[in-house]
PDB file of N, CA and C in Angstrom:
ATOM      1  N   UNK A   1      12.213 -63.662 144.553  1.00  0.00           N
ATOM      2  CA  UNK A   1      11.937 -63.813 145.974  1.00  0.00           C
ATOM      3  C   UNK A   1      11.758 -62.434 146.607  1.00  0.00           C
ATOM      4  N   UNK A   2      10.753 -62.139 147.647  1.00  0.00           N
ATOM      5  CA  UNK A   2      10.743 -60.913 148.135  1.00  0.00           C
ATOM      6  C   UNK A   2      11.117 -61.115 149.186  1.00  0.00           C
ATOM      7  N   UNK A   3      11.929 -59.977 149.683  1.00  0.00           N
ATOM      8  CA  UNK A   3      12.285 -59.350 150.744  1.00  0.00           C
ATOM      9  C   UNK A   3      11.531 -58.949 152.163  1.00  0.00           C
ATOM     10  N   UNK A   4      11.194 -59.018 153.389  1.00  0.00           N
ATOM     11  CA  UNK A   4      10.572 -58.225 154.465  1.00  0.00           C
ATOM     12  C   UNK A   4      11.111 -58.016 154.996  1.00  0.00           C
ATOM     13  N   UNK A   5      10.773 -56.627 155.838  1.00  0.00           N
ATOM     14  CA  UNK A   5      11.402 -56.026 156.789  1.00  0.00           C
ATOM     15  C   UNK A   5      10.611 -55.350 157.708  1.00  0.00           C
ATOM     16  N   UNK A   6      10.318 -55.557 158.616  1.00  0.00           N
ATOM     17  CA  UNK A   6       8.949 -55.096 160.135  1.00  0.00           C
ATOM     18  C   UNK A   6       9.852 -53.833 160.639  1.00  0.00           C
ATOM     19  N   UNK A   7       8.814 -52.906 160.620  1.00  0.00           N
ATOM     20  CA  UNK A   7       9.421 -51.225 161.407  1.00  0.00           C
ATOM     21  C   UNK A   7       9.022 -51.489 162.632  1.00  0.00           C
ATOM     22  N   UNK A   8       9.213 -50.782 163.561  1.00  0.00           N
ATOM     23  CA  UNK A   8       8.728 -50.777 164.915  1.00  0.00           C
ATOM     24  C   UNK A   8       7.259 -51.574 165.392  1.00  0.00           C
ATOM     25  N   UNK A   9       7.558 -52.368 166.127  1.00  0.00           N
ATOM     26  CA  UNK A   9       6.115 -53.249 166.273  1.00  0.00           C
ATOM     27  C   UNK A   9       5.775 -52.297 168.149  1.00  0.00           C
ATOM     28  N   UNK A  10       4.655 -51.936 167.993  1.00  0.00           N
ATOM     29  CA  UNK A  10       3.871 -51.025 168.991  1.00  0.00           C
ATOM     30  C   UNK A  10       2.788 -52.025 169.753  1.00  0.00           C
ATOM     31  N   UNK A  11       2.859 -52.369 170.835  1.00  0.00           N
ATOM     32  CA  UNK A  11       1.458 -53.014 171.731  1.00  0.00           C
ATOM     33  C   UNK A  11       0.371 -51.566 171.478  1.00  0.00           C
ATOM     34  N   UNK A  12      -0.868 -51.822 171.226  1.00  0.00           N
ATOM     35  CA  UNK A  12      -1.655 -51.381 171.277  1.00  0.00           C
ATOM     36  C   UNK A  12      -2.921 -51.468 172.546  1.00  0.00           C
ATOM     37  N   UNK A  13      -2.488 -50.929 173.428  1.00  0.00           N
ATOM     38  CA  UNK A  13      -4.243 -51.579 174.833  1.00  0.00           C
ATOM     39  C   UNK A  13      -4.872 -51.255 174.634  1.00  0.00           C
ATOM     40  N   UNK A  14      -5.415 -50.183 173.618  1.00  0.00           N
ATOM     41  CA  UNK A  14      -6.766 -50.382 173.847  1.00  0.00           C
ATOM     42  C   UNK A  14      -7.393 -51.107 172.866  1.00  0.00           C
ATOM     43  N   UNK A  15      -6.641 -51.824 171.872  1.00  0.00           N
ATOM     44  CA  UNK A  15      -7.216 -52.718 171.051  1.00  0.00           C
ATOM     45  C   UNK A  15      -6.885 -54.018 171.012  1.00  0.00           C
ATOM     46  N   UNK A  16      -6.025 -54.020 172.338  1.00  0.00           N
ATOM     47  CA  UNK A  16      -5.129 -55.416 172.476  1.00  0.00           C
ATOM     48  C   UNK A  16      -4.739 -56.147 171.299  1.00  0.00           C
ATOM     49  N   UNK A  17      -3.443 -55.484 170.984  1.00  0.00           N
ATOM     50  CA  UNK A  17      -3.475 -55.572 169.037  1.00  0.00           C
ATOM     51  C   UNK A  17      -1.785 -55.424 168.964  1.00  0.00           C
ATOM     52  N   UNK A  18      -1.304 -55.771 168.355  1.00  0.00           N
ATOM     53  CA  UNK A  18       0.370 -55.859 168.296  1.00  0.00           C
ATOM     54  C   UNK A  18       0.454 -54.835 166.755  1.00  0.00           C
ATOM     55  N   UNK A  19       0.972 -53.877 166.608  1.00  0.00           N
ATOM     56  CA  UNK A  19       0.782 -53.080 165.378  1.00  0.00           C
ATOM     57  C   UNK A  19       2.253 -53.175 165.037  1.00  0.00           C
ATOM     58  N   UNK A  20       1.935 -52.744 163.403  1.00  0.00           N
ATOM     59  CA  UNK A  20       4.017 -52.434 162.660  1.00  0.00           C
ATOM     60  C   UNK A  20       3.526 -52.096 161.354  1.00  0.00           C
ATOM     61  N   UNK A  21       4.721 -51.726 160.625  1.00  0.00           N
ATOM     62  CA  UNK A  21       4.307 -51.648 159.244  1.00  0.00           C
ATOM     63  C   UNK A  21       5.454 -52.281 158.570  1.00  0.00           C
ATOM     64  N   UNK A  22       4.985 -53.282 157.581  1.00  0.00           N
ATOM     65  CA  UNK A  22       5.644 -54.118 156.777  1.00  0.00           C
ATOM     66  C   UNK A  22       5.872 -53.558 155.515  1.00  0.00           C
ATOM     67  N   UNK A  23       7.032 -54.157 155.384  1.00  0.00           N
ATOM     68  CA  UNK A  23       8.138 -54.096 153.523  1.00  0.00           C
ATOM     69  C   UNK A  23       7.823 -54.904 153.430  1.00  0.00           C
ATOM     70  N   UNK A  24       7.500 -55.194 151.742  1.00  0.00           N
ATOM     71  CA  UNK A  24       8.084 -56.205 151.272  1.00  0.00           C
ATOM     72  C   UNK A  24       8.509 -55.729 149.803  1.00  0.00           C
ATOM     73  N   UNK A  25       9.622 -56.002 149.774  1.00  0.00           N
ATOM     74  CA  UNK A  25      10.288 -55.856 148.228  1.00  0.00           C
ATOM     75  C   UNK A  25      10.325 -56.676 147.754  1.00  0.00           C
ATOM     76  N   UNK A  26       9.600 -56.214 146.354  1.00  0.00           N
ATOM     77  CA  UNK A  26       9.443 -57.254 145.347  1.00  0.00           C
ATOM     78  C   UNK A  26       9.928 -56.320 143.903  1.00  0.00           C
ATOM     79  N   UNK A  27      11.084 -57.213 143.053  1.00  0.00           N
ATOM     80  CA  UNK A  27      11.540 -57.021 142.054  1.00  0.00           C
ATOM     81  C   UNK A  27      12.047 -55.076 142.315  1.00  0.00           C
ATOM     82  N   UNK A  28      12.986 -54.857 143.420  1.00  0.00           N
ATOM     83  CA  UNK A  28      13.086 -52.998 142.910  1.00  0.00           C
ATOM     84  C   UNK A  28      12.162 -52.756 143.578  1.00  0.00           C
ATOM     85  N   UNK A  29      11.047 -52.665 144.175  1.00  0.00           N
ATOM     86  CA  UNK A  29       9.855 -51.982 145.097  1.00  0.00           C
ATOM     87  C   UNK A  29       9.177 -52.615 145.463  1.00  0.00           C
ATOM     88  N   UNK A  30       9.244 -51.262 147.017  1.00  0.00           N
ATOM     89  CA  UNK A  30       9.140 -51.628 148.235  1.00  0.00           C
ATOM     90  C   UNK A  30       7.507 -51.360 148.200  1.00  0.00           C
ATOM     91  N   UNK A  31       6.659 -52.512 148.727  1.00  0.00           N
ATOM     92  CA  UNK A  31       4.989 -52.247 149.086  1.00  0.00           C
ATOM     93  C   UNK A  31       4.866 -52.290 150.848  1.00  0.00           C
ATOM     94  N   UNK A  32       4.460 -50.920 151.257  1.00  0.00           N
ATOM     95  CA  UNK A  32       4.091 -50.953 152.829  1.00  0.00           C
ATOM     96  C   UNK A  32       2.841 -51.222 153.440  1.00  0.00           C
ATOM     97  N   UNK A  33       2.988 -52.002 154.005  1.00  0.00           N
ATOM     98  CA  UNK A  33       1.174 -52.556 154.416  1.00  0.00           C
ATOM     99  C   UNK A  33       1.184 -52.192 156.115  1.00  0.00           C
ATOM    100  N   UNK A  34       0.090 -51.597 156.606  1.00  0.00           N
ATOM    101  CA  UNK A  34       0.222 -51.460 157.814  1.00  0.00           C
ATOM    102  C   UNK A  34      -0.767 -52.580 158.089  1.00  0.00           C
ATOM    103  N   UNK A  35       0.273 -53.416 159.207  1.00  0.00           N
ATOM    104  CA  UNK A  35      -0.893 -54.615 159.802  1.00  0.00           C
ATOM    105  C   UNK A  35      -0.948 -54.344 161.753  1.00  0.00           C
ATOM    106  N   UNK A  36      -2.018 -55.105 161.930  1.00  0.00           N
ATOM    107  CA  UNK A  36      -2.295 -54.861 163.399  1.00  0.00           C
ATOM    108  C   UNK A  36      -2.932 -56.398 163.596  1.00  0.00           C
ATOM    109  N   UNK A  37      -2.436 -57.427 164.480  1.00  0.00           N
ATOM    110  CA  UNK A  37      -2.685 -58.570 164.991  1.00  0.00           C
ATOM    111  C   UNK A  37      -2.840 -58.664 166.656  1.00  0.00           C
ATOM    112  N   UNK A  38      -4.178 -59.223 166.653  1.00  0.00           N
ATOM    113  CA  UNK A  38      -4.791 -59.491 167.860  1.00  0.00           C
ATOM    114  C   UNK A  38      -3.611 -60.288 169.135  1.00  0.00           C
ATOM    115  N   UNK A  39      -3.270 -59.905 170.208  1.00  0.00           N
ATOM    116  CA  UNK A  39      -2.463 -60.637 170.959  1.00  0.00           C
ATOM    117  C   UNK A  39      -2.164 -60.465 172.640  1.00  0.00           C
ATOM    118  N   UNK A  40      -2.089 -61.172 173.141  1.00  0.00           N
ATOM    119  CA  UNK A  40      -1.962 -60.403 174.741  1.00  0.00           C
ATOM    120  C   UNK A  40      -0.281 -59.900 174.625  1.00  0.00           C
ATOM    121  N   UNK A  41      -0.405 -59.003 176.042  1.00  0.00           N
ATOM    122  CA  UNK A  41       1.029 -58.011 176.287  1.00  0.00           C
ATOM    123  C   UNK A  41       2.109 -59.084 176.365  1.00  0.00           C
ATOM    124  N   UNK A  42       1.494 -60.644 176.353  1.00  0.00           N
ATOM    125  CA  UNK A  42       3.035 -61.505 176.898  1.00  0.00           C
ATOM    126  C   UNK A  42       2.952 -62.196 175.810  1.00  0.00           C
ATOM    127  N   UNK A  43       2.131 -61.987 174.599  1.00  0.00           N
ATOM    128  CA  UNK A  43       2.673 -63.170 173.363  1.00  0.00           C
ATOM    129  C   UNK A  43       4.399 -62.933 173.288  1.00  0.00           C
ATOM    130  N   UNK A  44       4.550 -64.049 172.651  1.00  0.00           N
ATOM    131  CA  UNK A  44       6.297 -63.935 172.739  1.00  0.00           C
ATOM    132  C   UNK A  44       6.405 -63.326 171.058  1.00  0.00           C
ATOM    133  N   UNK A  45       7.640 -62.952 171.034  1.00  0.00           N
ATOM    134  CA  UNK A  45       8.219 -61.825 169.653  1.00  0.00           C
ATOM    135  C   UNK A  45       7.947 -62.643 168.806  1.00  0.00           C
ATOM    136  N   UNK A  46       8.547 -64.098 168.690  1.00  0.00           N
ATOM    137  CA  UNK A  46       8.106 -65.094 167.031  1.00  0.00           C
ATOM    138  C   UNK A  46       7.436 -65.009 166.906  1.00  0.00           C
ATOM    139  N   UNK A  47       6.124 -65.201 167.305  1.00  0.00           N
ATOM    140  CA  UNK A  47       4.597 -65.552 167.236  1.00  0.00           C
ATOM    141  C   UNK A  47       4.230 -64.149 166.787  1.00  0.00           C
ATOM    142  N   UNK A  48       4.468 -62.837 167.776  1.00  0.00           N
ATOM    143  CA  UNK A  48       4.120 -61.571 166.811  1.00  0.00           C
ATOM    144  C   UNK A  48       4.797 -61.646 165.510  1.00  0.00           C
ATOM    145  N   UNK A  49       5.633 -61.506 165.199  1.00  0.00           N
ATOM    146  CA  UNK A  49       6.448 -61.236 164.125  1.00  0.00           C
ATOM    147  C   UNK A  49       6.027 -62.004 162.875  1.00  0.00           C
ATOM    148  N   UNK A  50       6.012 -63.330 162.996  1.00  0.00           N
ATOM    149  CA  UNK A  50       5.334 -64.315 162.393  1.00  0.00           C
ATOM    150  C   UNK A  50       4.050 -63.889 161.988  1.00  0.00           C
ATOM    151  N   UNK A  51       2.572 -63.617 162.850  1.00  0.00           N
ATOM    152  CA  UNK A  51       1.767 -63.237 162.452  1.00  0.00           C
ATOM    153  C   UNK A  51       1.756 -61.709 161.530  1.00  0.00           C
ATOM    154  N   UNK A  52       2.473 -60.886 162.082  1.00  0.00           N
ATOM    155  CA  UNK A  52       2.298 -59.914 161.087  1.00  0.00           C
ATOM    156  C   UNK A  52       2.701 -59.684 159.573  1.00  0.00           C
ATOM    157  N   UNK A  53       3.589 -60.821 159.717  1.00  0.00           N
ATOM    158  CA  UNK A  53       4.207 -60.719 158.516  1.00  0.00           C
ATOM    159  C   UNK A  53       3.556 -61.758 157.474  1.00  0.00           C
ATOM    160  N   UNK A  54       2.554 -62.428 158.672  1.00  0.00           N
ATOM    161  CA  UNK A  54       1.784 -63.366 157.892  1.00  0.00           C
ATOM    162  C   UNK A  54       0.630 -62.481 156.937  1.00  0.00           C
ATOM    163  N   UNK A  55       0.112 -61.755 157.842  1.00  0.00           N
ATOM    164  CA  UNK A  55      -1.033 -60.789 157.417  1.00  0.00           C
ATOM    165  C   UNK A  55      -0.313 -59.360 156.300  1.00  0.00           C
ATOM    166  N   UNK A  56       0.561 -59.528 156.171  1.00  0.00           N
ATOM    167  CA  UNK A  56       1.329 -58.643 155.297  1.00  0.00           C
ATOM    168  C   UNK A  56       1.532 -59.269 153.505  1.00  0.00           C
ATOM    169  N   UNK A  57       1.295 -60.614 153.883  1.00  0.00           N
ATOM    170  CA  UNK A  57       1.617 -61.482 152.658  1.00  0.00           C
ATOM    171  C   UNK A  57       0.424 -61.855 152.662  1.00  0.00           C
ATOM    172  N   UNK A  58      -0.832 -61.954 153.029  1.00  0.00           N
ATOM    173  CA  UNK A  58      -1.903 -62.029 152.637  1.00  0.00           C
ATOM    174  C   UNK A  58      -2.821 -60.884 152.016  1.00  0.00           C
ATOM    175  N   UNK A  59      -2.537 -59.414 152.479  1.00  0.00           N
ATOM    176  CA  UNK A  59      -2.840 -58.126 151.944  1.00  0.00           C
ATOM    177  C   UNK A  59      -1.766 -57.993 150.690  1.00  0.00           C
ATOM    178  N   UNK A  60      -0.701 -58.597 150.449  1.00  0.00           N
ATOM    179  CA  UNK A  60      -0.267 -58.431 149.180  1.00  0.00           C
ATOM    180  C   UNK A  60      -0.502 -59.128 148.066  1.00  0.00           C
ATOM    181  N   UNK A  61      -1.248 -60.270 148.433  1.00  0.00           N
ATOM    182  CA  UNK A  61      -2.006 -61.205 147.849  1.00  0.00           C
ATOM    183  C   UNK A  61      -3.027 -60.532 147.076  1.00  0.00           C
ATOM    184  N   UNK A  62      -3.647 -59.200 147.931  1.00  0.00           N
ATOM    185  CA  UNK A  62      -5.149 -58.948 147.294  1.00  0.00           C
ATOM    186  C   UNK A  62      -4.942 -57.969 146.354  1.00  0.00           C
ATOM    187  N   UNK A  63      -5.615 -58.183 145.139  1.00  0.00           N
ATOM    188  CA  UNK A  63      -5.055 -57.045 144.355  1.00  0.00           C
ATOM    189  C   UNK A  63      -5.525 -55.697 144.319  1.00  0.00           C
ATOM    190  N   UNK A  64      -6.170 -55.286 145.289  1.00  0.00           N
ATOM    191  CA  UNK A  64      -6.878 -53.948 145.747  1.00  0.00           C
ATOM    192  C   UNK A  64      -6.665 -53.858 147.111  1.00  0.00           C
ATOM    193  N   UNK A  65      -5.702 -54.220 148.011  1.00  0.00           N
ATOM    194  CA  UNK A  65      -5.390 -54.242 149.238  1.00  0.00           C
ATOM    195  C   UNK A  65      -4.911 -52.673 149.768  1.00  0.00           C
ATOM    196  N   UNK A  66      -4.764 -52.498 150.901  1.00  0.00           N
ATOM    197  CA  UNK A  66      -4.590 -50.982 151.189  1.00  0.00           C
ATOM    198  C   UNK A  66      -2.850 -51.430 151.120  1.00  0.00           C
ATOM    199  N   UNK A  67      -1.944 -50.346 150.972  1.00  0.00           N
ATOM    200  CA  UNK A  67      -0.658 -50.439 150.842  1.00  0.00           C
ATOM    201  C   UNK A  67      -0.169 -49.179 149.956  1.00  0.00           C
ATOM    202  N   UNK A  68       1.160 -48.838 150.575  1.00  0.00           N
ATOM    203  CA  UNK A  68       1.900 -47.452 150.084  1.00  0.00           C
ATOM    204  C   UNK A  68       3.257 -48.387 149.216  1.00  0.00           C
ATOM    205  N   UNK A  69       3.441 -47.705 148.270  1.00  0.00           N
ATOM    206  CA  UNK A  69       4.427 -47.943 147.799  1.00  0.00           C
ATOM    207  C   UNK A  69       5.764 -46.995 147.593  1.00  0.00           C
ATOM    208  N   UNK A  70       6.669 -47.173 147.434  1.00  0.00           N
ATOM    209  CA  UNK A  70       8.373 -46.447 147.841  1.00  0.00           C
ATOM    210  C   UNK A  70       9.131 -46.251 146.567  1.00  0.00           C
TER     211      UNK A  70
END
């Protein structure tokens, strides 16, 4: 089972974009994906959080996806 963990999630205006960078540990190492999801200034925190972490598990999905590893 892997692990996530969301760093600082940043509103972005001029791209009206909710930004963070995601963990996810899998087996001993950590893969960092920086995601950025479309959203207004009043989406509520689940719904961000949720989406980014959605788009974090879909870039780890790809096997040439952009991502730093730890």
């Amino acid at each position: 089972m892997s692990r996530i963990a969301l760093g600082d999630i940043r509103y972005n205006p001029v791209t009206g974009a909710y930004e963070a960078r995601v963990d996810i540990n899998r087996k001993g190492r950590t893969y960092r994906y920086p995601c950025s999801v479309p959203g207004s200034l009043s989406m509520d925190d689940a719904s961000v959080r949720r989406s980014l972490t959605q788009q974090a598990q879909t870039m780890a999905g790809r096997e040439n996806g952009l991502m730093s590893v730890r």
